[in-house]
PDB file of N, CA and C in Angstrom:
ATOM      1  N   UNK A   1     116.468  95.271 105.121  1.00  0.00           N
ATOM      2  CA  UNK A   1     115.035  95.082 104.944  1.00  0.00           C
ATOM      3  C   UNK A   1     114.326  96.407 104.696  1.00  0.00           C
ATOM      4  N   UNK A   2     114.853  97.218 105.604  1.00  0.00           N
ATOM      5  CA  UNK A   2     114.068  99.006 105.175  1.00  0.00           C
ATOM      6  C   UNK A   2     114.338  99.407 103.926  1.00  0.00           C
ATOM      7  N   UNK A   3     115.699  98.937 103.115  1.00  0.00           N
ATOM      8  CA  UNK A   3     115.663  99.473 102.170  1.00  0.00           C
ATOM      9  C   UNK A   3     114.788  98.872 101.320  1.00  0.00           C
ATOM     10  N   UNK A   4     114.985  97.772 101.435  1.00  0.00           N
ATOM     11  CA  UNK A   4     113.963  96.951 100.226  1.00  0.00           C
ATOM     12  C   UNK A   4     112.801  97.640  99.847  1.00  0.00           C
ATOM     13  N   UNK A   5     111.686  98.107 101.251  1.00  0.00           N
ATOM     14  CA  UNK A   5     110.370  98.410 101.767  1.00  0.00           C
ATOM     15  C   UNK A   5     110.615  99.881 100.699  1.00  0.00           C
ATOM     16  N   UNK A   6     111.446 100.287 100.928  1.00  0.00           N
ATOM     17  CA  UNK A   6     111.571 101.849 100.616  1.00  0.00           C
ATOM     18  C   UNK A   6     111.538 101.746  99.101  1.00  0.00           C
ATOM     19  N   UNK A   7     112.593 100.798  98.308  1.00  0.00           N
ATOM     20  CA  UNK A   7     112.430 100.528  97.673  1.00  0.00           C
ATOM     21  C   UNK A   7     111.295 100.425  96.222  1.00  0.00           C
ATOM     22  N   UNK A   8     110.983  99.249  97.003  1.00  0.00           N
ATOM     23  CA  UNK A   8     109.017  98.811  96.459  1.00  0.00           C
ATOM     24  C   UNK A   8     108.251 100.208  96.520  1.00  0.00           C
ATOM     25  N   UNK A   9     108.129 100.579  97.992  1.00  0.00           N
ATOM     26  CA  UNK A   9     107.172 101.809  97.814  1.00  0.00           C
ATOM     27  C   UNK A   9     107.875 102.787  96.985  1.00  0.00           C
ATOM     28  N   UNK A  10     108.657 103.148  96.556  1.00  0.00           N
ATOM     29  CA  UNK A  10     108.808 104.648  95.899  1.00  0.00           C
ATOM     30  C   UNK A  10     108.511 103.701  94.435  1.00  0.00           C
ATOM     31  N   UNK A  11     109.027 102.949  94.297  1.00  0.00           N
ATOM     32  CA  UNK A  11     108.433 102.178  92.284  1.00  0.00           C
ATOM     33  C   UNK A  11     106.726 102.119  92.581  1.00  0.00           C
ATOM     34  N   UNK A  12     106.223 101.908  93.554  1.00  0.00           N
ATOM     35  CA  UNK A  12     104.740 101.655  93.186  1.00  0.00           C
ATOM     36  C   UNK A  12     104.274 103.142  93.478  1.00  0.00           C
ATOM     37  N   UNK A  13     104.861 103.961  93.772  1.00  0.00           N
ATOM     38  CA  UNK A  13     104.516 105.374  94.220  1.00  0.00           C
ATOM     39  C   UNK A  13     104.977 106.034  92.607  1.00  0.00           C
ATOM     40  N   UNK A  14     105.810 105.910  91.928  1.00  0.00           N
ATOM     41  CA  UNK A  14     106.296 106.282  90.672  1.00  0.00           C
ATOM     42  C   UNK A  14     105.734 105.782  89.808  1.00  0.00           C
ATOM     43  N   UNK A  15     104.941 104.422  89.505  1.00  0.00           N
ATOM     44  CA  UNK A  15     103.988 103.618  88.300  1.00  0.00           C
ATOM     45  C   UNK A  15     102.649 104.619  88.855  1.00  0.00           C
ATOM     46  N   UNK A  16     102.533 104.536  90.072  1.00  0.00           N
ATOM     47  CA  UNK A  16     101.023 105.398  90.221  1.00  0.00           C
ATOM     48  C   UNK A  16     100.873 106.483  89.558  1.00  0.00           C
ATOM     49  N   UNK A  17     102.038 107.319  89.689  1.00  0.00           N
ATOM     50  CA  UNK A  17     101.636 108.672  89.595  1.00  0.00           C
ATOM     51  C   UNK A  17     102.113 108.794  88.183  1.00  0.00           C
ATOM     52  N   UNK A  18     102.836 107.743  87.023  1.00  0.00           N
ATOM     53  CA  UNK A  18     102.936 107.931  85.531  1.00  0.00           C
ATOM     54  C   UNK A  18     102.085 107.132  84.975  1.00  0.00           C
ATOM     55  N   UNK A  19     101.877 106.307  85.725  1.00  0.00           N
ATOM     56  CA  UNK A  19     100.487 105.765  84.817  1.00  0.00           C
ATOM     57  C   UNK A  19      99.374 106.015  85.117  1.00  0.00           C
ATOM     58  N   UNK A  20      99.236 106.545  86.504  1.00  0.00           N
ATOM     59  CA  UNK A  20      97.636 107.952  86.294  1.00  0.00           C
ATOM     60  C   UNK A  20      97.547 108.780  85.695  1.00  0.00           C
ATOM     61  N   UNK A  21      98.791 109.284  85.356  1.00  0.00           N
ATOM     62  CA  UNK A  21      98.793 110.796  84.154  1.00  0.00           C
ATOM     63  C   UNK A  21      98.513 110.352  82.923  1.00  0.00           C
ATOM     64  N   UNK A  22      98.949 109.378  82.566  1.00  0.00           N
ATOM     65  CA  UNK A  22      98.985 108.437  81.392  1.00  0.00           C
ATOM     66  C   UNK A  22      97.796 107.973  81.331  1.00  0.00           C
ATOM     67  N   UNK A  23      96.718 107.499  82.268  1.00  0.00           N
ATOM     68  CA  UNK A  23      95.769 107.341  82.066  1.00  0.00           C
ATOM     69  C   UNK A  23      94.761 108.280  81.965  1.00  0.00           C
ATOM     70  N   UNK A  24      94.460 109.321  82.517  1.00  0.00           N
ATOM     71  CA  UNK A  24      93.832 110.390  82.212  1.00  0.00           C
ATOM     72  C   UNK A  24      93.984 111.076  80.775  1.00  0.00           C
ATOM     73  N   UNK A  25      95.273 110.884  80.066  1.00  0.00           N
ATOM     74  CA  UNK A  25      95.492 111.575  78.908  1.00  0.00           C
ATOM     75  C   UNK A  25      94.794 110.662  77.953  1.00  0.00           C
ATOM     76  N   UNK A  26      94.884 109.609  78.077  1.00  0.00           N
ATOM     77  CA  UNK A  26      94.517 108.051  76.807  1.00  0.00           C
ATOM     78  C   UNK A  26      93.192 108.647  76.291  1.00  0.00           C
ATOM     79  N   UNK A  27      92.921 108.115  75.419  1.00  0.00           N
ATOM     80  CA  UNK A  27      92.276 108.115  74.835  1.00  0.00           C
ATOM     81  C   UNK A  27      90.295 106.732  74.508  1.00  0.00           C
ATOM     82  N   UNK A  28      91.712 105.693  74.246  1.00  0.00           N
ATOM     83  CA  UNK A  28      90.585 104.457  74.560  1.00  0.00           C
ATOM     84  C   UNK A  28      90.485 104.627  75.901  1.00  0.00           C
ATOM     85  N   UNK A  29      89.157 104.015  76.134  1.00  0.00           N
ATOM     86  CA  UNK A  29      88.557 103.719  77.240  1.00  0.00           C
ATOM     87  C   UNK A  29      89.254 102.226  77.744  1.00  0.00           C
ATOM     88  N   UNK A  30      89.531 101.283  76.910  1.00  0.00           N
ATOM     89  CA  UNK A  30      90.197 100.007  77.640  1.00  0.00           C
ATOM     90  C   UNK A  30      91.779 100.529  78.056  1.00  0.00           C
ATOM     91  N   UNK A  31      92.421 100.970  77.681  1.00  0.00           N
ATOM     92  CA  UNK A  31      93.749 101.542  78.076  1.00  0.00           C
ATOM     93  C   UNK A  31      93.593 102.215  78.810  1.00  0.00           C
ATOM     94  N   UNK A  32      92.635 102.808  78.638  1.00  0.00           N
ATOM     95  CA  UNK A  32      92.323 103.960  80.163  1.00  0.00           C
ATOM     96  C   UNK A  32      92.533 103.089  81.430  1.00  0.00           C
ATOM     97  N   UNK A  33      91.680 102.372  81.392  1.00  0.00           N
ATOM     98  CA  UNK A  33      91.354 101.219  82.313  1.00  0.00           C
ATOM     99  C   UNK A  33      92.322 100.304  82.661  1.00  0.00           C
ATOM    100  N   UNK A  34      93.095  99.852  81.529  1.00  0.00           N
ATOM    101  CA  UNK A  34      94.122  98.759  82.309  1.00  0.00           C
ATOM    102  C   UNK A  34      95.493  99.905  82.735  1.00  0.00           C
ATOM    103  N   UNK A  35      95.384 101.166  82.405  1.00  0.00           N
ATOM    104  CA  UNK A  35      96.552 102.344  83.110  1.00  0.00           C
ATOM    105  C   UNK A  35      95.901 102.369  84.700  1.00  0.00           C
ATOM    106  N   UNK A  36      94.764 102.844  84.790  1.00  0.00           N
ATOM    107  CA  UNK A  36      94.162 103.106  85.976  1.00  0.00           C
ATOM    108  C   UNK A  36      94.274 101.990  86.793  1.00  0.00           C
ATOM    109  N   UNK A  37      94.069 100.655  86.486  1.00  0.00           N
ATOM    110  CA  UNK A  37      93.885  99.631  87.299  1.00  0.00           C
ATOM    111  C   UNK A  37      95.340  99.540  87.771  1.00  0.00           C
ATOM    112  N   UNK A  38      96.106  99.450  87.002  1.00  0.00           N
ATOM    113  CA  UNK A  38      97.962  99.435  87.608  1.00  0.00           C
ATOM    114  C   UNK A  38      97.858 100.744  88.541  1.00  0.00           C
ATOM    115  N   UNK A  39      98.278 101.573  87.944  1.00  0.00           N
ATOM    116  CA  UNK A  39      97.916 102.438  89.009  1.00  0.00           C
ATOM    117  C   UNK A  39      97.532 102.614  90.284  1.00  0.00           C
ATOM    118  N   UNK A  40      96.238 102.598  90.154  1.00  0.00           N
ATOM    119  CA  UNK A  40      95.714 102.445  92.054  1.00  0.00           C
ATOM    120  C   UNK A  40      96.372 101.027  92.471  1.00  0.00           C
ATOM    121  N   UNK A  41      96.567  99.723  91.541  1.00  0.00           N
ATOM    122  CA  UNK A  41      97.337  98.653  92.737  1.00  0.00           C
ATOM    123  C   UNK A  41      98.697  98.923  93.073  1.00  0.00           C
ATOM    124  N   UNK A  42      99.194  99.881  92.367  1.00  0.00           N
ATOM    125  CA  UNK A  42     100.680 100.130  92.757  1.00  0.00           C
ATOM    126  C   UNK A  42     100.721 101.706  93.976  1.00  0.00           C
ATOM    127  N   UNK A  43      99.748 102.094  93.907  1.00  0.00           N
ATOM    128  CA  UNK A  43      99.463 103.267  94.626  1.00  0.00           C
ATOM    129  C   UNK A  43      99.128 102.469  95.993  1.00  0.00           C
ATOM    130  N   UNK A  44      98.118 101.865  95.936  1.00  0.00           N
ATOM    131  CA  UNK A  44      97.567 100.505  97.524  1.00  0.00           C
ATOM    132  C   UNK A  44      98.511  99.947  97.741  1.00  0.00           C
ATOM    133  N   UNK A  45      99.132  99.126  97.221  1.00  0.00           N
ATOM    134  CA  UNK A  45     100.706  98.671  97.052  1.00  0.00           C
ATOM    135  C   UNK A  45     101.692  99.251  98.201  1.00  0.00           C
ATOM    136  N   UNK A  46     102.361 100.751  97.621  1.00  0.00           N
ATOM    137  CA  UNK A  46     103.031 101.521  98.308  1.00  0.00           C
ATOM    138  C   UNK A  46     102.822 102.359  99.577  1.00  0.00           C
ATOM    139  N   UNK A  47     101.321 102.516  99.298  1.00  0.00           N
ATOM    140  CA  UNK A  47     100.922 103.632 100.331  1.00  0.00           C
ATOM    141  C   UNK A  47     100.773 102.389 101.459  1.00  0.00           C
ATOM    142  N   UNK A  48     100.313 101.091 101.628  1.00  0.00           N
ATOM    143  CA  UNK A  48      99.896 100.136 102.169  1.00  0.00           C
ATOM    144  C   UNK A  48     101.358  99.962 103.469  1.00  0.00           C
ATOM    145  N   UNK A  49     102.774  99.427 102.356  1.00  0.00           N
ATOM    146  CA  UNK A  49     104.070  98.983 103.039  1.00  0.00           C
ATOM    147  C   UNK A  49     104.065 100.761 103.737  1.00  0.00           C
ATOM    148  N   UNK A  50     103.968 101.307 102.809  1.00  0.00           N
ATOM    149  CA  UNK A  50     104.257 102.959 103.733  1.00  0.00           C
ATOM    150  C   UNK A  50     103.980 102.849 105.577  1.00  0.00           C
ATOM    151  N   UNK A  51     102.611 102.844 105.305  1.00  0.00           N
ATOM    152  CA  UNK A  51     101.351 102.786 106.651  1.00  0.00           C
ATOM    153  C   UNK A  51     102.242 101.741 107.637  1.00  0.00           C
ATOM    154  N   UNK A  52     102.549 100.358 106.888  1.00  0.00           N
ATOM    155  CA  UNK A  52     103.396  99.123 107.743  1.00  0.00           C
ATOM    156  C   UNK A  52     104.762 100.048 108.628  1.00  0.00           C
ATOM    157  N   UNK A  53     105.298 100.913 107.769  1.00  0.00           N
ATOM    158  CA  UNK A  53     106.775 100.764 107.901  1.00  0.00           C
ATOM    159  C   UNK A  53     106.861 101.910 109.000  1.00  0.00           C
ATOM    160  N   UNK A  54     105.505 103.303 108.674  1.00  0.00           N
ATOM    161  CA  UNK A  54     105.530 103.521 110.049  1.00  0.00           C
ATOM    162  C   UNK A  54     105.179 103.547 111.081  1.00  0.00           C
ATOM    163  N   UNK A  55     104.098 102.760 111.125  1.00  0.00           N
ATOM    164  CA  UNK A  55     103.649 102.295 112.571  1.00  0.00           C
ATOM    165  C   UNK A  55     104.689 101.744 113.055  1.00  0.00           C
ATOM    166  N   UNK A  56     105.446 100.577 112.174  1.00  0.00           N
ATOM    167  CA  UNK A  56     106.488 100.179 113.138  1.00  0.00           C
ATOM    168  C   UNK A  56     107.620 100.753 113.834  1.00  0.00           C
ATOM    169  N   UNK A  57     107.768 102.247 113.296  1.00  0.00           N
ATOM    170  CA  UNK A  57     108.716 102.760 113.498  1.00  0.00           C
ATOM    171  C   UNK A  57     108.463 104.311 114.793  1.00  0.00           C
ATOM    172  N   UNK A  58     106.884 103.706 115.248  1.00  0.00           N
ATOM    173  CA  UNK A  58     106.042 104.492 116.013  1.00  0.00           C
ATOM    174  C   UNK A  58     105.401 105.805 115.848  1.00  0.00           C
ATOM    175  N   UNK A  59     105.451 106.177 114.059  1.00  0.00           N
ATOM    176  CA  UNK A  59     105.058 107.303 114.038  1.00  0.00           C
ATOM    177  C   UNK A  59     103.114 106.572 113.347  1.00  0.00           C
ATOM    178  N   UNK A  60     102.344 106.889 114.050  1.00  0.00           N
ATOM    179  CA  UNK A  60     101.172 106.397 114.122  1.00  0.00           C
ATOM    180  C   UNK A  60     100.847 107.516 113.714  1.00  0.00           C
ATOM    181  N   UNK A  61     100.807 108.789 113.289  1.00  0.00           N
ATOM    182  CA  UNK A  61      99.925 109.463 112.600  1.00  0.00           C
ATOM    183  C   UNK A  61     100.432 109.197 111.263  1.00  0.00           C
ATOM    184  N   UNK A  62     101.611 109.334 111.165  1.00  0.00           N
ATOM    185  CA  UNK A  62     101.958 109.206 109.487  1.00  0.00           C
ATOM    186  C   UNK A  62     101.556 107.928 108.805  1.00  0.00           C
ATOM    187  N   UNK A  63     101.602 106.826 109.763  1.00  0.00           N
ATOM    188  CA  UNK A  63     100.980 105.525 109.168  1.00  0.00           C
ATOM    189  C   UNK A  63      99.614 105.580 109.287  1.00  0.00           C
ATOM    190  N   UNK A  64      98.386 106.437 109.988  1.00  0.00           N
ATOM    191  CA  UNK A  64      97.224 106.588 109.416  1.00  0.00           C
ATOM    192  C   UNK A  64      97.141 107.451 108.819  1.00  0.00           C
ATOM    193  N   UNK A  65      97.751 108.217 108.065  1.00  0.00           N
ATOM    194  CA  UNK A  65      97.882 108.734 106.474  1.00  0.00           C
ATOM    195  C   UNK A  65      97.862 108.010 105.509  1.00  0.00           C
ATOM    196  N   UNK A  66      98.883 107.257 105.661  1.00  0.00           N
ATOM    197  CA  UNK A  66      99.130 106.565 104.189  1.00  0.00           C
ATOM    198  C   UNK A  66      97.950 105.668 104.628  1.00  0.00           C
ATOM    199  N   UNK A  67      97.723 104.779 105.837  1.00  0.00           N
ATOM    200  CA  UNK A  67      96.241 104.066 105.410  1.00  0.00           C
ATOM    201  C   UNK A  67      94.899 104.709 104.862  1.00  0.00           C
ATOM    202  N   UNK A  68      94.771 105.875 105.532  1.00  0.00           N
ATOM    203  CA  UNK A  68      93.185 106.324 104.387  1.00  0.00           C
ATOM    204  C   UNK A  68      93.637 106.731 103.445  1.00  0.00           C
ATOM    205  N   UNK A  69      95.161 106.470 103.124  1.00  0.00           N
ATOM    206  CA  UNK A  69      95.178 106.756 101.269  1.00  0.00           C
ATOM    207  C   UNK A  69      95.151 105.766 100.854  1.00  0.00           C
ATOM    208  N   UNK A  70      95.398 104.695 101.286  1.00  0.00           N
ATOM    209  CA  UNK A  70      95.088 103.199 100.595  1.00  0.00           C
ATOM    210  C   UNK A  70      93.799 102.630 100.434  1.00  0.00           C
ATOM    211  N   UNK A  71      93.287 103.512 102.008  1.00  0.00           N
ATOM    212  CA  UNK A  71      91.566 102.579 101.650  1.00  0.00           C
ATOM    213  C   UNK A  71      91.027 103.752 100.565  1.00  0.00           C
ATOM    214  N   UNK A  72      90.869 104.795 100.560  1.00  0.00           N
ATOM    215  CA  UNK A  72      90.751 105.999  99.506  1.00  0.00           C
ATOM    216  C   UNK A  72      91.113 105.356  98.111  1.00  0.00           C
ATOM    217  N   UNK A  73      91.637 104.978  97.884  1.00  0.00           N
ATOM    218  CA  UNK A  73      92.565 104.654  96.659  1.00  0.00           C
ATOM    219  C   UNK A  73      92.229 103.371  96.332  1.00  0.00           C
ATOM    220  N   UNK A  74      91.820 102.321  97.219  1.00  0.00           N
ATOM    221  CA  UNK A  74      91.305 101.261  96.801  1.00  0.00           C
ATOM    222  C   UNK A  74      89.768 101.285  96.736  1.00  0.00           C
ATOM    223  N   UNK A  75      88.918 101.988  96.968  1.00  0.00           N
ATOM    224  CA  UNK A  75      87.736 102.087  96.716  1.00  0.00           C
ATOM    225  C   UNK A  75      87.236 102.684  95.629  1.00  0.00           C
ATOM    226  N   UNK A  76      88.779 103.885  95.420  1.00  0.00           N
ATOM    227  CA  UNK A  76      88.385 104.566  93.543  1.00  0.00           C
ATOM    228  C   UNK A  76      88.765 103.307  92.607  1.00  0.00           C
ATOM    229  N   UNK A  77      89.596 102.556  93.088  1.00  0.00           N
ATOM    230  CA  UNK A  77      89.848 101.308  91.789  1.00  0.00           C
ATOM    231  C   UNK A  77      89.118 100.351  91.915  1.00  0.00           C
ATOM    232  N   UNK A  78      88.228  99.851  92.984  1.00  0.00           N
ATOM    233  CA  UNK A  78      87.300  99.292  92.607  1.00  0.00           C
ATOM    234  C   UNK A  78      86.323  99.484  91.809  1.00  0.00           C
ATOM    235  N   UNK A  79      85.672 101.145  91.347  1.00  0.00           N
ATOM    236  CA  UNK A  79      85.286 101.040  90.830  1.00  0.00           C
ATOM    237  C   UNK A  79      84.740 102.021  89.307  1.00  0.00           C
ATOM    238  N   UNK A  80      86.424 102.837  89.552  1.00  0.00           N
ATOM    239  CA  UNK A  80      86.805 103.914  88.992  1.00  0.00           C
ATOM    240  C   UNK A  80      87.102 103.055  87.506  1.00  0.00           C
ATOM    241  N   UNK A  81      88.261 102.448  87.458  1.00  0.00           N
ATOM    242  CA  UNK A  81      88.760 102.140  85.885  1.00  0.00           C
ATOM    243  C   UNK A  81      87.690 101.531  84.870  1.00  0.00           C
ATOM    244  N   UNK A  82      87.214 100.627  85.396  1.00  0.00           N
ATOM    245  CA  UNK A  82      85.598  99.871  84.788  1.00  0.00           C
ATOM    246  C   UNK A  82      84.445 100.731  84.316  1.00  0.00           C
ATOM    247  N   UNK A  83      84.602 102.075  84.915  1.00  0.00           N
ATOM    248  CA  UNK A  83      83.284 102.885  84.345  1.00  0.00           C
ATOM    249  C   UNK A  83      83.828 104.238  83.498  1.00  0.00           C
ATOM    250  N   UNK A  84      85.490 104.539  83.695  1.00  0.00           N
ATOM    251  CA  UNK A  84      86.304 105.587  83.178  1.00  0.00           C
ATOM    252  C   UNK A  84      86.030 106.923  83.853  1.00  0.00           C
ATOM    253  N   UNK A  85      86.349 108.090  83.655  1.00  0.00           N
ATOM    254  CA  UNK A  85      86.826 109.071  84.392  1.00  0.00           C
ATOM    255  C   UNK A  85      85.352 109.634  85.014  1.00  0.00           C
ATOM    256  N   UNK A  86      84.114 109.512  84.316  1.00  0.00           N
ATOM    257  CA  UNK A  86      83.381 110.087  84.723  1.00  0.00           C
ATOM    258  C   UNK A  86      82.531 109.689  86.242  1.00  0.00           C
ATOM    259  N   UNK A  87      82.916 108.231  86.344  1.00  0.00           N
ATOM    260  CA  UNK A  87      81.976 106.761  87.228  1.00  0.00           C
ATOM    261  C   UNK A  87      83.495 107.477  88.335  1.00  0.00           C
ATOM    262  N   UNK A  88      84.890 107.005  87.792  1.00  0.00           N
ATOM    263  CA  UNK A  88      85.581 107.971  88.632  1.00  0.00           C
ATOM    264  C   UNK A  88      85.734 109.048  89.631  1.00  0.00           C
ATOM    265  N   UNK A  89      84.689 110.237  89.015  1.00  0.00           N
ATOM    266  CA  UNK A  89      84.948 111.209  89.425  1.00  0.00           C
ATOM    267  C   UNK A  89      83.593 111.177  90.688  1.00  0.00           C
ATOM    268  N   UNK A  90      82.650 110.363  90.250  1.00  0.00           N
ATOM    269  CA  UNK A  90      80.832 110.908  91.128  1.00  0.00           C
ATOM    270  C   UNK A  90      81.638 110.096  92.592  1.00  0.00           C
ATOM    271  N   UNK A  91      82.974 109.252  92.549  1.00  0.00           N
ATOM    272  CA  UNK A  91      83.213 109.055  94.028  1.00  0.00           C
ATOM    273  C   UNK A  91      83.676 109.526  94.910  1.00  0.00           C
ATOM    274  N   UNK A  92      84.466 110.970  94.512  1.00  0.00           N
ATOM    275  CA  UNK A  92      85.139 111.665  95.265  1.00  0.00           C
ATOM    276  C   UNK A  92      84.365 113.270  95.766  1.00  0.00           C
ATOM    277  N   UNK A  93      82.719 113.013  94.654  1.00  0.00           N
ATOM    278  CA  UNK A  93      82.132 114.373  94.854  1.00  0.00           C
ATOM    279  C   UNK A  93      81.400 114.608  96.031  1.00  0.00           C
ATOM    280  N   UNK A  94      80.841 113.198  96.798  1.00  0.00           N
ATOM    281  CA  UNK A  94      80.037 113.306  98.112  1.00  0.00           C
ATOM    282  C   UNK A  94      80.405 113.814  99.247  1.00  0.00           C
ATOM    283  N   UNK A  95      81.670 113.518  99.426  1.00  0.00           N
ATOM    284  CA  UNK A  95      82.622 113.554 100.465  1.00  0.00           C
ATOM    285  C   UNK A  95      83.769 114.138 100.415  1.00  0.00           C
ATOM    286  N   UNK A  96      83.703 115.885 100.002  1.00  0.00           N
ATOM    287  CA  UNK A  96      84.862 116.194  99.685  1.00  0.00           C
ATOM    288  C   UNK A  96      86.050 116.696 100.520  1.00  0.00           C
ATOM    289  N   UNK A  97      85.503 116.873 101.783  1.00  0.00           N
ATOM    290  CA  UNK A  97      86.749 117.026 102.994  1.00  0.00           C
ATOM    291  C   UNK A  97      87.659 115.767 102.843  1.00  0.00           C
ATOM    292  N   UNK A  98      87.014 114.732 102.348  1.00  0.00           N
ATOM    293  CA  UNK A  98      87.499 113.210 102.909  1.00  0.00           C
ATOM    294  C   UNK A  98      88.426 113.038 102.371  1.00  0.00           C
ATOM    295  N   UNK A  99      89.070 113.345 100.786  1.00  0.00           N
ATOM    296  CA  UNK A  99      89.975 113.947 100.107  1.00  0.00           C
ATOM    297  C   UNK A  99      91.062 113.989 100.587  1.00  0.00           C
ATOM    298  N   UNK A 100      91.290 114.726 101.320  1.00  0.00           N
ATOM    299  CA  UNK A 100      92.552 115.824 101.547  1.00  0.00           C
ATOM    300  C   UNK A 100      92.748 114.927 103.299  1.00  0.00           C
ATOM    301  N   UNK A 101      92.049 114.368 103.864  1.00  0.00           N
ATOM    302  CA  UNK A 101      92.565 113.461 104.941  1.00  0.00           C
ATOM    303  C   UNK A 101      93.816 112.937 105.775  1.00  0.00           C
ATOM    304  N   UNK A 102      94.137 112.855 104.256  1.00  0.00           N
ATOM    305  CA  UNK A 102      95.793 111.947 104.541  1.00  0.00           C
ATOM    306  C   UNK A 102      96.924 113.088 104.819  1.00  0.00           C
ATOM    307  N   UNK A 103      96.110 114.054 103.478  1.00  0.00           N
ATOM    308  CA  UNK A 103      97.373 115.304 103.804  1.00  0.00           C
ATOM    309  C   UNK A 103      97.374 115.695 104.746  1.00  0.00           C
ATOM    310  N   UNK A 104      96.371 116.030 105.773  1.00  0.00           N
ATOM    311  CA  UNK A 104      96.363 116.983 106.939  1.00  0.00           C
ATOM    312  C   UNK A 104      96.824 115.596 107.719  1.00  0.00           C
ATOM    313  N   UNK A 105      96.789 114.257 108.090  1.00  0.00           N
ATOM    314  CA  UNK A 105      97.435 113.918 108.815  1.00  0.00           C
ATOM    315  C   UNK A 105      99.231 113.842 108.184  1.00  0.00           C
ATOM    316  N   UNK A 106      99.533 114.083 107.413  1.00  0.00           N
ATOM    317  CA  UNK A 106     101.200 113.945 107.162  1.00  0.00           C
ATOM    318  C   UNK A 106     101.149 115.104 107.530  1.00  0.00           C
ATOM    319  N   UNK A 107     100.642 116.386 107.401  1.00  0.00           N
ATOM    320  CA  UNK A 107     101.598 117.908 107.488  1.00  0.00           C
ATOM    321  C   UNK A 107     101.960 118.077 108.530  1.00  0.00           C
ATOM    322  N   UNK A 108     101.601 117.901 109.744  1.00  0.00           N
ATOM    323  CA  UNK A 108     101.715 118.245 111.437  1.00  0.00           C
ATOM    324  C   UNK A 108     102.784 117.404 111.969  1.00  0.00           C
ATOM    325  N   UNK A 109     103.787 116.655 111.442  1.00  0.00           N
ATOM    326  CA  UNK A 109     104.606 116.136 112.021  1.00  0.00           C
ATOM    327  C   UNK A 109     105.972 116.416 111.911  1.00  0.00           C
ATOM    328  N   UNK A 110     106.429 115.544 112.848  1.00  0.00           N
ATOM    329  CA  UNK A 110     108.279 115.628 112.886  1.00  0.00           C
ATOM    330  C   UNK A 110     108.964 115.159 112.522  1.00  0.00           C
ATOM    331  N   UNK A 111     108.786 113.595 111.363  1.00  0.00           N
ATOM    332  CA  UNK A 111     109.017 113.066 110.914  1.00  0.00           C
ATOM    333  C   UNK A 111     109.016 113.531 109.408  1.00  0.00           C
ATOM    334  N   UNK A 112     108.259 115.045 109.349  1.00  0.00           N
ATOM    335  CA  UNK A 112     108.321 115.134 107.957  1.00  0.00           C
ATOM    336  C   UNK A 112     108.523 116.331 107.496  1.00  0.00           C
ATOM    337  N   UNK A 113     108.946 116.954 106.558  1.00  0.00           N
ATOM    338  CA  UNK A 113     109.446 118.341 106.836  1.00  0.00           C
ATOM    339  C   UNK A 113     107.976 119.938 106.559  1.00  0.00           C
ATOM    340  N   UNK A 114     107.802 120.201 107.708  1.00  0.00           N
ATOM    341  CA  UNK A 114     106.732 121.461 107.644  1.00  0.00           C
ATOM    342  C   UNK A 114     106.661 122.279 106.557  1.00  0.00           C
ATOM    343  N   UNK A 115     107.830 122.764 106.509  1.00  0.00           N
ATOM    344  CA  UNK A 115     107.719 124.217 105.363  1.00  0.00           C
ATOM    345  C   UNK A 115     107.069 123.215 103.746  1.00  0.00           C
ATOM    346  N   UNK A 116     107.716 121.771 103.430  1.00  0.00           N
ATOM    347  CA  UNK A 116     106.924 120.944 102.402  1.00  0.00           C
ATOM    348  C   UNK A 116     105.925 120.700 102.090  1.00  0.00           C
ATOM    349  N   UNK A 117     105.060 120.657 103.354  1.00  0.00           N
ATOM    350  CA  UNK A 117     103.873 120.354 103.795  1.00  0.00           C
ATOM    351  C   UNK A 117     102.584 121.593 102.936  1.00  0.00           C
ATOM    352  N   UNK A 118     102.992 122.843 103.282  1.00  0.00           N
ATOM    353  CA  UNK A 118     102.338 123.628 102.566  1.00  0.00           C
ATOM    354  C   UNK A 118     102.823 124.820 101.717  1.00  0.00           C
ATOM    355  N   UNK A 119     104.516 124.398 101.014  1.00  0.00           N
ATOM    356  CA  UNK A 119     104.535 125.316  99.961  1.00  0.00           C
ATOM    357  C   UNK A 119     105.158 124.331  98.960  1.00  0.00           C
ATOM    358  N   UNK A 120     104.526 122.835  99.217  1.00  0.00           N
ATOM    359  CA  UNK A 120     105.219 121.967  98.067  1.00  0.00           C
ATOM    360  C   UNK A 120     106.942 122.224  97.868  1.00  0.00           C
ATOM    361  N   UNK A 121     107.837 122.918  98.380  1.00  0.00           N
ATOM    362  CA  UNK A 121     109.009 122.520  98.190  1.00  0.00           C
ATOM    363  C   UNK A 121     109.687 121.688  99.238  1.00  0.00           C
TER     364      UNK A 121
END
């Protein structure tokens, strides 16, 4: 069953992050939009089973990571792809600590490797 979970999340973690690049590059505005909309549901998707898989597994900070990246992520696709990059962008400008949230709860743990945390390798 873990693998399955692991599974799903790394494909909806991999459509997110090639069809957000893919969507930012496009050109039309409707392709923009139906890239972006896959996207964040495969991003909510993954980050969502993520949050499930570790609470159950008792690491409760790492699973409220991946949840304010899901609610984060589902509030830019509500109403990010429909207006394109610019309607996009005025949601992340109010609140810009709020951003980076998830990261500072994944970096501090033991479940995940430190030195990754802040030199990306």
């Amino acid at each position: 069953m873990q693998s399955k979970i692991n599974v799903i999340a790394a494909v909806g973690l991999a459509l997110g992050g090639a069809l957000g690049m893919a969507g930012a590059l496009a050109t039309q505005q409707n392709v923009q939009a139906i890239l972006w909309a896959i996207d964040g549901a495969g991003l909510v998707m993954a980050s969502s089973l993520l949050a499930m898989k570790y609470f159950r597994t008792g690491n409760d900070v790492v699973a409220g990571g991946f949840l304010v990246f899901a609610i984060g992520e589902s509030i830019i696709m509500l109403s990010g792809p429909a207006g394109g990059l610019r309607v996009a962008s005025l949601h992340l400008q109010p609140a810009p600590p709020s951003g980076g949230q998830h990261f500072s709860l994944l970096a501090f743990l033991s479940c995940s490797p430190r030195r990754s945390a802040f030199s990306g390798s």
